[in-house]
Each structure stands twice: as C-alpha cells, then as structure tokens.
Protein backbone atom coordinates (compact mmCIF):
# COMPACT_ATOMS: atom_id res chain seq x y z
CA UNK A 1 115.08 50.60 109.26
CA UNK A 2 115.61 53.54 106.70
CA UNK A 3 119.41 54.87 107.09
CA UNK A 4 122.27 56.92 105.30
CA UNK A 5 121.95 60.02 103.58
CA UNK A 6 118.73 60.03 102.26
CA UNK A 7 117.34 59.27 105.94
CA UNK A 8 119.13 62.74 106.85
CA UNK A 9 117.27 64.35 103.71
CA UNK A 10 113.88 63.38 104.72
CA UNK A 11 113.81 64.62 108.23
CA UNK A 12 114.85 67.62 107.36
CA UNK A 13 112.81 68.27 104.61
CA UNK A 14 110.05 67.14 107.16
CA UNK A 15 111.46 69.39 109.67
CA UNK A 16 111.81 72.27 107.18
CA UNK A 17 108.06 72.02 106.38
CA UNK A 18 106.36 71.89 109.72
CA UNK A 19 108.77 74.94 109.95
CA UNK A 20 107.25 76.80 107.13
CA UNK A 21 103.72 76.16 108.08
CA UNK A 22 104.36 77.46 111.34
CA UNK A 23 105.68 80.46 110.06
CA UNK A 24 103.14 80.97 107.78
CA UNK A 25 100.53 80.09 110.06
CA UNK A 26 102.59 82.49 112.49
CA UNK A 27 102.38 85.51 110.28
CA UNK A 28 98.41 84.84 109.35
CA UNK A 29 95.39 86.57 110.95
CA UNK A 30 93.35 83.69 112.67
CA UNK A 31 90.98 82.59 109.45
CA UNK A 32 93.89 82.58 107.23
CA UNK A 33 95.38 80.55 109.82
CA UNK A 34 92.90 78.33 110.14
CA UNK A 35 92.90 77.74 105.81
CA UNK A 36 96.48 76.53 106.06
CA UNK A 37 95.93 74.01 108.68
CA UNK A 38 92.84 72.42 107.59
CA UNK A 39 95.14 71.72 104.03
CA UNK A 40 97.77 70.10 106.72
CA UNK A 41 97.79 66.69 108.11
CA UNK A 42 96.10 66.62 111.90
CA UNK A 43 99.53 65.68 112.93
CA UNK A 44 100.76 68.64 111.60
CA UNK A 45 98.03 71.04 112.59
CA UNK A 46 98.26 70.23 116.13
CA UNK A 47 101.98 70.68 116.49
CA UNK A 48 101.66 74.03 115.33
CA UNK A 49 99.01 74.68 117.20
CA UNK A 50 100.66 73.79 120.91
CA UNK A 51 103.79 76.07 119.94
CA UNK A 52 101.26 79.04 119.45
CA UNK A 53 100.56 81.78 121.97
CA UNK A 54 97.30 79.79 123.86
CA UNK A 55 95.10 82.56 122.69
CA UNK A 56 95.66 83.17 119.37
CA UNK A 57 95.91 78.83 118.92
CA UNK A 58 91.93 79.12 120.25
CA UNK A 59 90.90 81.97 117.93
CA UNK A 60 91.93 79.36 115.25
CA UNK A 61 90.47 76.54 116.05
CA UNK A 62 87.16 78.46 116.16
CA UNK A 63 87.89 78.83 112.40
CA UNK A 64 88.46 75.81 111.67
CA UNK A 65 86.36 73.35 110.23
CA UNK A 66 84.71 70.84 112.33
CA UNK A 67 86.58 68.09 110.60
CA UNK A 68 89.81 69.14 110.53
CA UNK A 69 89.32 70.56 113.62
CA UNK A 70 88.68 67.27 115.28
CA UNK A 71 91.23 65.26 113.34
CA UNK A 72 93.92 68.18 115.05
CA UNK A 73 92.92 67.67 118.43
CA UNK A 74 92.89 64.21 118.40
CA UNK A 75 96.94 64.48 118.19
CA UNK A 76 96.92 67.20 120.60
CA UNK A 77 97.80 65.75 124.54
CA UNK A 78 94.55 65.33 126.42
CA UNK A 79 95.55 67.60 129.51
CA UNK A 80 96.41 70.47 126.51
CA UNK A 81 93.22 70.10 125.24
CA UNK A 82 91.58 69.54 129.09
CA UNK A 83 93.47 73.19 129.78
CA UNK A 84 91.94 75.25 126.35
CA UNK A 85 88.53 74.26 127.18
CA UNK A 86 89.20 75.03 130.74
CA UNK A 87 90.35 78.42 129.44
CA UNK A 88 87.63 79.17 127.24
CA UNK A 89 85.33 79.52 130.40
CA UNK A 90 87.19 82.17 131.30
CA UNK A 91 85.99 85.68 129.33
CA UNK A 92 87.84 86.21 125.81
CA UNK A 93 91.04 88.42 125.59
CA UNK A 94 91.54 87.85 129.63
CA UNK A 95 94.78 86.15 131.55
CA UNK A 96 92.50 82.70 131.72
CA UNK A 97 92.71 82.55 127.87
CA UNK A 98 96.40 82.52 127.78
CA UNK A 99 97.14 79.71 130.93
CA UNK A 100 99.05 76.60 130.27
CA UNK A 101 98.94 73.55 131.54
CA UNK A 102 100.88 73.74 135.70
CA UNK A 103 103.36 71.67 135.82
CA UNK A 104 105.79 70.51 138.38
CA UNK A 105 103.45 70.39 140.61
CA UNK A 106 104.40 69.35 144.57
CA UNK A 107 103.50 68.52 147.78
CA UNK A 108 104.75 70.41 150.96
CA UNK A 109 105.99 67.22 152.54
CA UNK A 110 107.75 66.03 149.62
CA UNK A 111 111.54 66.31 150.15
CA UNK A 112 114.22 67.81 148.08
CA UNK A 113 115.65 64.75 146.64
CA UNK A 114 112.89 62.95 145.46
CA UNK A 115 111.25 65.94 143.91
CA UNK A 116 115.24 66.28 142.29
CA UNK A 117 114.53 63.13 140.58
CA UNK A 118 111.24 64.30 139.24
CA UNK A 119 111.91 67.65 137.80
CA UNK A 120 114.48 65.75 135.97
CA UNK A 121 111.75 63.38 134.54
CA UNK A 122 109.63 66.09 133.72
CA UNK A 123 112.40 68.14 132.13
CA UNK A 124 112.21 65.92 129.48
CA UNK A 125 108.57 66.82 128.37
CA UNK A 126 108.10 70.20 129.32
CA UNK A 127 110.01 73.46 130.06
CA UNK A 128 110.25 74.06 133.82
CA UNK A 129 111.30 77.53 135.21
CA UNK A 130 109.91 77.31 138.88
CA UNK A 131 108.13 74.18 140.73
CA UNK A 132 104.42 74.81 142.69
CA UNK A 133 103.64 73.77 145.95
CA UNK A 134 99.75 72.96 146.73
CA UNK A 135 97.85 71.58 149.16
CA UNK A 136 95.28 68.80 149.20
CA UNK A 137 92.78 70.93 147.86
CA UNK A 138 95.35 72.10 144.75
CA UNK A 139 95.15 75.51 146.52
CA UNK A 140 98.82 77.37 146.07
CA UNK A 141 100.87 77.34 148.92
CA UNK A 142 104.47 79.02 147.73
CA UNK A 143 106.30 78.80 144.41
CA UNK A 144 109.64 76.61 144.30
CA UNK A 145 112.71 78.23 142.90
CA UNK A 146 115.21 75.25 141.16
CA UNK A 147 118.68 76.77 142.72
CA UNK A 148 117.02 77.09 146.14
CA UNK A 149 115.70 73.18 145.62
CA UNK A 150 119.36 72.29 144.39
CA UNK A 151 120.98 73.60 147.30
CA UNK A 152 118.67 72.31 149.77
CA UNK A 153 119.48 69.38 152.11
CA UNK A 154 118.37 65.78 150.38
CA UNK A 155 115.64 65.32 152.98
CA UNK A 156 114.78 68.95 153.44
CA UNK A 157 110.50 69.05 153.19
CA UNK A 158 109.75 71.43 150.43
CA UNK A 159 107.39 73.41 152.71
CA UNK A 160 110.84 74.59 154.01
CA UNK A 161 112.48 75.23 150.81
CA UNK A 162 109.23 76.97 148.63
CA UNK A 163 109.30 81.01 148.68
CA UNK A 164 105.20 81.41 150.39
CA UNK A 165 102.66 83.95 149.40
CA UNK A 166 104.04 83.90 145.32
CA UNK A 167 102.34 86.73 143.08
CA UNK A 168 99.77 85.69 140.96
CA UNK A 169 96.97 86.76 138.53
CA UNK A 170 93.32 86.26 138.23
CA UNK A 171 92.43 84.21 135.47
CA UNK A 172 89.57 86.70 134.54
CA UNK A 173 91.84 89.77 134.94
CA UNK A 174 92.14 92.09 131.43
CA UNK A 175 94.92 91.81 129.48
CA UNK A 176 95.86 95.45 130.35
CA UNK A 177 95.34 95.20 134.12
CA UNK A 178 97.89 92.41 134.27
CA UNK A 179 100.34 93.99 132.32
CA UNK A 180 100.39 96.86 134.85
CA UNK A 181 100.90 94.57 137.37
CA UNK A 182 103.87 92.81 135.99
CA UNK A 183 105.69 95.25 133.90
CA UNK A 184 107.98 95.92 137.11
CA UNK A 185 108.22 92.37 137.93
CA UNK A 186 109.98 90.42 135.06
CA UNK A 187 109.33 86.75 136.27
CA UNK A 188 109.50 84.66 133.52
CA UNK A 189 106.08 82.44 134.49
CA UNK A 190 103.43 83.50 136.60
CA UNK A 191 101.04 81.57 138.13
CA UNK A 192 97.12 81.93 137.55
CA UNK A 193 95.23 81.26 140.78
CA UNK A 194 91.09 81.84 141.21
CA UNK A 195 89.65 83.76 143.98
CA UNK A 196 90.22 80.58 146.46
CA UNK A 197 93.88 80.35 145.68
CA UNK A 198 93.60 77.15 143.64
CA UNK A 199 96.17 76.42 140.96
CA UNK A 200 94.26 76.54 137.45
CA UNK A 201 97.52 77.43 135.43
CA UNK A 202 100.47 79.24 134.13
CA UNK A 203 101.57 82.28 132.13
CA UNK A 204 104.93 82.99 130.72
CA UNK A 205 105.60 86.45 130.62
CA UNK A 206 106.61 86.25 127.10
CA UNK A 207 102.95 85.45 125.85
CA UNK A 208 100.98 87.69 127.81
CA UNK A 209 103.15 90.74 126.48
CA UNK A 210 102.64 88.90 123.04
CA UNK A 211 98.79 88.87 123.41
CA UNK A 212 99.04 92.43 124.45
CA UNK A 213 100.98 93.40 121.69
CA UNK A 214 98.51 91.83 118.68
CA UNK A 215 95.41 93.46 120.27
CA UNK A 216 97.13 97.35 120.21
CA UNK A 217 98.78 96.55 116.60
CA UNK A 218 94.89 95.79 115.99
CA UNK A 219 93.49 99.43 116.75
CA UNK A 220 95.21 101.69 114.22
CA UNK A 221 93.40 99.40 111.64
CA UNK A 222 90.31 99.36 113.58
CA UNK A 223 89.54 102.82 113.03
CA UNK A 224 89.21 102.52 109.33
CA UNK A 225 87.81 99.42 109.02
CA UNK A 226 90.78 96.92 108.86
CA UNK A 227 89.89 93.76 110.69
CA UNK A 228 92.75 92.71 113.14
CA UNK A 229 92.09 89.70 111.63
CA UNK A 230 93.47 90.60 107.92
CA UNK A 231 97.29 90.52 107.13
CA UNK A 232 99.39 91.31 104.01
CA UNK A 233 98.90 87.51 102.92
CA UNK A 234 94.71 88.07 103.79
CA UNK A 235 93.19 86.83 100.26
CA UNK A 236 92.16 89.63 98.02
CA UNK A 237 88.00 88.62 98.32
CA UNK A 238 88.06 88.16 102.32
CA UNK A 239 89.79 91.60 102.72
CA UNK A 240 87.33 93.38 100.45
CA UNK A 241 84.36 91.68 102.86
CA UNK A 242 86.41 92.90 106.02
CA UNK A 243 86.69 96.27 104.54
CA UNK A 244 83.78 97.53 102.44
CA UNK A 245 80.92 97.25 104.92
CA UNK A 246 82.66 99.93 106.68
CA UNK A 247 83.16 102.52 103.59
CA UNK A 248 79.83 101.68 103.00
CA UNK A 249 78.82 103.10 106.54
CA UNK A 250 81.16 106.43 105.94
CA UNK A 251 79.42 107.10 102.56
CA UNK A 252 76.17 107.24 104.38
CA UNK A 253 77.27 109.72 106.57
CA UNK A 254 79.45 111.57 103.63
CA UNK A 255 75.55 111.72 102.89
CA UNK A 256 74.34 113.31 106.15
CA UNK A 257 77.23 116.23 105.86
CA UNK A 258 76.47 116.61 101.79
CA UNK A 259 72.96 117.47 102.77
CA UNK A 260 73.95 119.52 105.36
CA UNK A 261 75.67 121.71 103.13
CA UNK A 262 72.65 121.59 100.48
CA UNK A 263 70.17 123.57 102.91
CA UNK A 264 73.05 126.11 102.64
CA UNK A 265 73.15 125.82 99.29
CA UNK A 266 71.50 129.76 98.02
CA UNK A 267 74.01 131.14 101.07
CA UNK A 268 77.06 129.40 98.88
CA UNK A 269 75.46 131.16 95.84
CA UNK A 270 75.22 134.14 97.09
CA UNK A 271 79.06 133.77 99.16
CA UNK A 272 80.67 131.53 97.10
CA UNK A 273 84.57 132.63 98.70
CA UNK A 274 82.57 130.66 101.54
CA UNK A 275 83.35 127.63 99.67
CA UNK A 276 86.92 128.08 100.19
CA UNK A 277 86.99 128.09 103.39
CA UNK A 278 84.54 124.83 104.69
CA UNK A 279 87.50 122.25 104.06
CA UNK A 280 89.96 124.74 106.42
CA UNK A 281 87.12 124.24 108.94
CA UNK A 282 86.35 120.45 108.63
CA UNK A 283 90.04 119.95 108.44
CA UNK A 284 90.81 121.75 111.82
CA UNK A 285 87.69 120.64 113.51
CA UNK A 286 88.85 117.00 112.40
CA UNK A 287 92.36 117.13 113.67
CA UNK A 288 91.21 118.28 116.98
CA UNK A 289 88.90 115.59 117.43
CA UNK A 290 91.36 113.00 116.16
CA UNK A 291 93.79 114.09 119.09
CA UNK A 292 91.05 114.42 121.81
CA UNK A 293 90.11 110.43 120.25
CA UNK A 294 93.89 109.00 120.00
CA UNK A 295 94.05 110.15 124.02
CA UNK A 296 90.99 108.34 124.49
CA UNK A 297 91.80 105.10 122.91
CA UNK A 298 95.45 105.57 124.49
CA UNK A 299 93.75 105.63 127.84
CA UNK A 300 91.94 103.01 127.12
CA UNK A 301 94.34 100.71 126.30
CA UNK A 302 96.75 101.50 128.84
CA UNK A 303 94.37 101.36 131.44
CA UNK A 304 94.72 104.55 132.58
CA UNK A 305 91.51 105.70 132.16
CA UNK A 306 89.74 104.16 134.82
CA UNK A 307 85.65 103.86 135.85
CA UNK A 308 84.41 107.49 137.40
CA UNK A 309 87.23 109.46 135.57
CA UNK A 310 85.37 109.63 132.24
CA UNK A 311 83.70 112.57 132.95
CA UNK A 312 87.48 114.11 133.83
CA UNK A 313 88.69 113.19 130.25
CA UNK A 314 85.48 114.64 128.48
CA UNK A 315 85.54 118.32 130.44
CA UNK A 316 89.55 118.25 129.78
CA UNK A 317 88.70 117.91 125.85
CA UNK A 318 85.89 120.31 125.58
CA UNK A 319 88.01 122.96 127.07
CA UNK A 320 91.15 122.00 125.14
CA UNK A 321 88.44 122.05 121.96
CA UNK A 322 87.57 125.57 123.26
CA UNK A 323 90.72 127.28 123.91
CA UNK A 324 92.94 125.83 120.43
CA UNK A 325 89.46 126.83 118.15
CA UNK A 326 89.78 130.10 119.58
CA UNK A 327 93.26 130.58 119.38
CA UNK A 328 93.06 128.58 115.60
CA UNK A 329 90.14 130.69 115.26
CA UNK A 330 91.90 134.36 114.88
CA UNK A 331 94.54 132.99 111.95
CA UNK A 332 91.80 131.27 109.82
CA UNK A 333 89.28 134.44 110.95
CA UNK A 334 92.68 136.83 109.36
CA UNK A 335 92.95 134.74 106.25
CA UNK A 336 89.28 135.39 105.49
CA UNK A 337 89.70 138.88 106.51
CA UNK A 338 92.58 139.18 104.03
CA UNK A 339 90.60 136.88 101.06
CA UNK A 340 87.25 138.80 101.20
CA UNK A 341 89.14 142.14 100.92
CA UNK A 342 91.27 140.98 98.11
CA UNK A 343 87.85 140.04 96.49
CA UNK A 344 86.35 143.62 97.62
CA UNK A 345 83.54 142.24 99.92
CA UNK A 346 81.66 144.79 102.07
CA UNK A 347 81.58 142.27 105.11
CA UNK A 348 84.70 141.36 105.18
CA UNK A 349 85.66 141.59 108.99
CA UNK A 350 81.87 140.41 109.59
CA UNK A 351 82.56 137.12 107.83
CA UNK A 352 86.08 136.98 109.78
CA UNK A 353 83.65 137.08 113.01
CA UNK A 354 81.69 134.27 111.77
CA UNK A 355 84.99 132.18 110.77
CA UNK A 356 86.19 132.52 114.29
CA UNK A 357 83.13 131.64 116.15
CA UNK A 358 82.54 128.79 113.76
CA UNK A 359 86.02 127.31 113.91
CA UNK A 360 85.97 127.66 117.86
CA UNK A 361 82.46 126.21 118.05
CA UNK A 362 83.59 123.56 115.58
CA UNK A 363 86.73 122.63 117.97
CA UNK A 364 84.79 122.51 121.01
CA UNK A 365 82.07 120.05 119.56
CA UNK A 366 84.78 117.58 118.17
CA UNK A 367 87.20 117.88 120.93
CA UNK A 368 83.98 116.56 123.31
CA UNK A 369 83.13 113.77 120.61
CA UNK A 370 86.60 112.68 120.52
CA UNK A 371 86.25 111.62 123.98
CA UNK A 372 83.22 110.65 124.13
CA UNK A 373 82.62 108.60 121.10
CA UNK A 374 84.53 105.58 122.05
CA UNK A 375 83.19 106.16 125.48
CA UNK A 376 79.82 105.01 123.95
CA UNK A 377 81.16 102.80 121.84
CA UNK A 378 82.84 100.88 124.72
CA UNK A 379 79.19 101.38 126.99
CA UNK A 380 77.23 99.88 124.11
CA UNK A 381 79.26 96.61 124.05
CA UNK A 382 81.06 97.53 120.43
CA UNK A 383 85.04 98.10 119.83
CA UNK A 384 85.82 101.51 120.79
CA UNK A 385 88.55 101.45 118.04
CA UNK A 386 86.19 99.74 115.26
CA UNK A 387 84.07 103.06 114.15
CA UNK A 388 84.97 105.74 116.29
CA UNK A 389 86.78 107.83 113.16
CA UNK A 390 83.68 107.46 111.29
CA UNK A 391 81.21 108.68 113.51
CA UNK A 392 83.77 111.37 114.81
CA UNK A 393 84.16 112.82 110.70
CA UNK A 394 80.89 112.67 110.36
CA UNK A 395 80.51 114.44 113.97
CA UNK A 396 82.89 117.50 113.03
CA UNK A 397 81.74 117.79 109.26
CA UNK A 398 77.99 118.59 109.97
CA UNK A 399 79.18 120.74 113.10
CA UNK A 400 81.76 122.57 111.38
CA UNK A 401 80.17 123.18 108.01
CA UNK A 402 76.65 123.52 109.74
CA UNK A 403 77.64 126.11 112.24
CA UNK A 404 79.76 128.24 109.67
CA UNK A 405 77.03 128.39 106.67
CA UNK A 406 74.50 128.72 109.62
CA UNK A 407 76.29 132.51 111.01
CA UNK A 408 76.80 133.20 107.46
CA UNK A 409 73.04 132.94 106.80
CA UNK A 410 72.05 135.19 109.79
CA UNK A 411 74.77 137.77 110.26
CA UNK A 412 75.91 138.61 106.62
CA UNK A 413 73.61 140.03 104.37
C-alpha cells in the first residue's frame, strides 16, 4: 500500500487535473467540450460529465465520438445514464432535459425513524434537500421537509409528516415558462412530475437558472452569426466555419441593396449631394428597426410575448416607426434644406420634402420588420436570434435608399 509524502503528491496532482479538465471543459462551448474529453480517460470523462448542468453534459455527448463516448458512459452509474436517456425524450432546451435522478424517495406508511436511518444512508451518495412521498403507482403525493421529519415522533407515518399538493413543473415546459413560475419561489429543488402526477425527476433551482442563462448569453451572438456554441478558446478553423456562412449570406444581400441603388444610378449623377445623405437614411432607418427587433427578441425570451399578442407588438412598432421618422424626418429634411442651399440648388426645400417622406417611410417599414422578422423566423422553425439582423439591414437598406432615390426621380427635376 503506497504511503508518505509522495502518496499525498499524487492525489493531488490527480485531484488538481480532473479539476482543470473540468474547468476547461466548463468554460468550452459543447464541441470543444466534447475534444477535451475524448483526449481524457473514460474515467475521467464521465466524472466531469455528472458534475455538469444535465443539459449542457447531453449536448456533449452528442459530440462526442462514438468510442469515447461509450468508454464514458460505461463509468457513468446506470440510473444516471437510465435518467439522460429518459430526458432526451423530452423536447430539447425544456425542464425534462435538465431532471436528475429522484432520490429519497418514500412511502406514506413509512415512519419517521426508519426513513431517519435511510436519509442518513443515502446522504452518503447523494445531496438531499427534501424527501418525496409516492404512491404505488410512483405518482407524487407531498414533498418531505428534513426539520419537519427530525422533529416528528419516531413512529409518526410520513403521510402525516409530508407537506401535500408540492409545486412542480412539467417536464416538457420551456425553459422560460418555468422560470416565471419559480422566480418568486426560491426552493432549492423542484420536483418534475408528468401530466398524471408521476415522479420522473428533479431540478435544482441553481441549474435551471444556469440553463437559462447560457441560452440568452447565446442571442447577442446569434444575430451576427456567432454560434452559441463558439467560446474565446473555440479553435481558430471551427470559428471561421461557424462564422463565414453567415457573412456570406449578408454579402448577398449587400448585393440586393447595391443594385438597388444602381437603377438610381443617372438620378445620383444628376444629384450627386444625394449621395450624402443615403447613409443618414440607412443609418436611422437601421437603428429604428434594431430597437423595434431587440423588443422583439426581449419578448421573446422573457416570455412576455405570448400567442395572439403578435399582432399587438407589430401595430405598436409600425406606429412607433411612423411617428420617430416623422419627427427624425424634419432635422435630417433641415440639414438637406441647409446643404442644397449652401450648394445653390434650385430645389432645395423640394428635396427637403422628399428627405422627410423618405426617412418617415423608411422608419415605418423597419420599425414593422423589426417585429416581424423574428416573428417569421420563429413560425418557420429557425432561431429568431440567428439571422434576424441580416434580413432586417437588408430590409431597411433597399427601403430606405429605394424610397429616397425613388421621390428624387419623380418630384425633382
């Protein structure tokens, strides 16, 4: 038997490197994740993998090699691995993928002493905040709390001592819907019951606010084409293959605006101090629809944009669109006022006229495809948060530009 100081030395360098591979593996989108465990021993692999949050440890074993997959999970405790396939049937990013394993799990007729003598057993395996009382059927009956079970009397029946009717959640519940319904609450585990009250699992509180938090942090890069997958350690190669398929897709509809602008091209030569004014329009027309689209995506997540009041959010945009391009409308309609009499035009307050019903058009339009952009995005199956800025630029640049060159054609000579 291996002793003394060099004993010491060896488990904690042992210790110190699972430690480092779980923070790696911690800080690491899911394929990146899945690379550094397949170079680790299965051992290794699947004791990082059961102090994960449940639903980002299944995103990475999807990654994972078969091999190294298998040679994980063979080290991983058969009713763990029973409860992430059990999960999986449950749709992706819901409560059901983020259940544990129930334990300390009763019967009503069990009494307080003996059950004493089990949690204390148990302790030594698991982490137990509350016991669960079932029935035959492993339908949930009432939720034990430890001080009430210490205090009870050695042969009180824990049908007595349980709290009855416990809140729970749906295992195919959103992410967002249960956070609503806990935020007030604060319990530390909640129990995940199906639609017949039977027992399938548990959630700490501390994960699902963990899972909710990765998929928001996701959306900001969404909109530009940054995976939530890719991190500041995401290989160089893998992040250009997350990234440039999407630039790809804006320069093709940089295209579509550039050739909106070319059938306009013999107005620009004949008002070039037009020119100077199309990026004050795109960039107005832009903002406004990036506000009307953050709101959207805000509502979304939050769950506060619920089914029938989509139609709400898209009149409430168009008219916001409507009354800040009118009221933007007048300053930029001024400035050309002021720039095509410095450059002695004839039509000076004509072309004013046309910057103010451009910009106000322009507004409208983009304030209307902020909303309802991810709105199709989200109908048609596709991340609302994936694309939406790149078909909303692409939206307010042909409007904006279109509409303005468009007037300029037909009202100034």
């Amino acid at each position: 038997m291996t002793s003394g100081p060099g004993a010491v030395t060896l488990v904690r360098s042992m210790k110190s490197s699972s430690e480092s591979l779980l923070d790696a593996v911690s800080q690491s989108g899911a394929h990146d994740a899945a690379d550094l465990l397949e170079q680790a021993s299965g051992e290794d692999a699947a004791k990082v993998l059961q102090q994960l949050n449940p639903m980002v440890a299944q995103h990475v074993l999807d990654e994972m090699q078969e091999q190294p997959r298998t040679a994980a999970m063979t080290f991983v405790p058969l009713r763990k691995a029973r409860q992430w396939a059990s999960n999986r049937e449950h749709p992706e990013d819901s409560v059901g993928w983020l259940m544990e394993e129930p334990v300390a799990v009763f019967k009503p007729e069990a009494n307080a002493r003996d059950t004493i003598e089990e949690v204390r057993k148990l302790a030594k395996k698991a982490f137990i905040t509350y016991g669960y009382i079932t029935d035959q059927e492993e339908r949930l009956l009432g939720l034990l709390v430890m001080r009430d079970l210490m205090l009870a009397e050695p042969d009180a029946k824990l049908s007595d001592v349980m709290l009855r009717d416990p809140f729970k959640l749906d295992p195919d519940m959103e992410l967002t819907e249960a956070m609503k319904m806990v935020v007030n609450k604060h319990y530390p585990v909640y129990p995940v019951c199906s639609k017949d009250g039977i027992l399938l699992g548990l959630v700490r509180g501390q994960t699902l606010f963990e899972a909710r938090a990765i998929e928001i942090s996701a959306q900001v890069g969404s909109m530009v084409g940054v995976e939530k997958e890719e991190r500041l350690s995401t290989p160089l190669l893998r992040s250009l293959r997350y990234r440039h398929p999407w630039l790809q897709v804006n320069l093709l509809t940089c295209f579509v605006a550039a050739a909106v602008v070319g059938l306009f091209e013999g107005t620009l030569d004949r008002l070039v101090l037009l020119a100077v004014f199309l990026p004050v329009l795109a960039g107005q027309s832009g903002n406004t629809g990036c506000q009307a689209l953050a709101v959207a995506l805000r509502g979304m997540t939050l769950g506060d944009l619920k089914a029938g009041e989509e139609r709400r959010l898209v009149i409430k945009e168009g008219l916001l669109g409507l009354l800040n391009g009118m009221l933007v409308g007048v300053s930029a309609g001024v400035g050309m006022w002021v720039y095509a009499r410095m450059n002695h035009h004839p039509d000076a307050l004509m072309l004013a006229f046309v910057v103010w019903v451009a910009m106000t058009l322009s507004c409208v339009v983009s304030g209307l495809s902020g909303a309802l952009i991810p709105l199709l995005l989200r109908k048609f199956g596709a991340d609302p948060a994936t694309a939406s800025s790149i078909f909303l630029t692409t939206a307010t640049d042909v409007i904006s530009m279109g509409t303005f060159l468009g007037l300029a054609t037909w009202l100034v000579p």
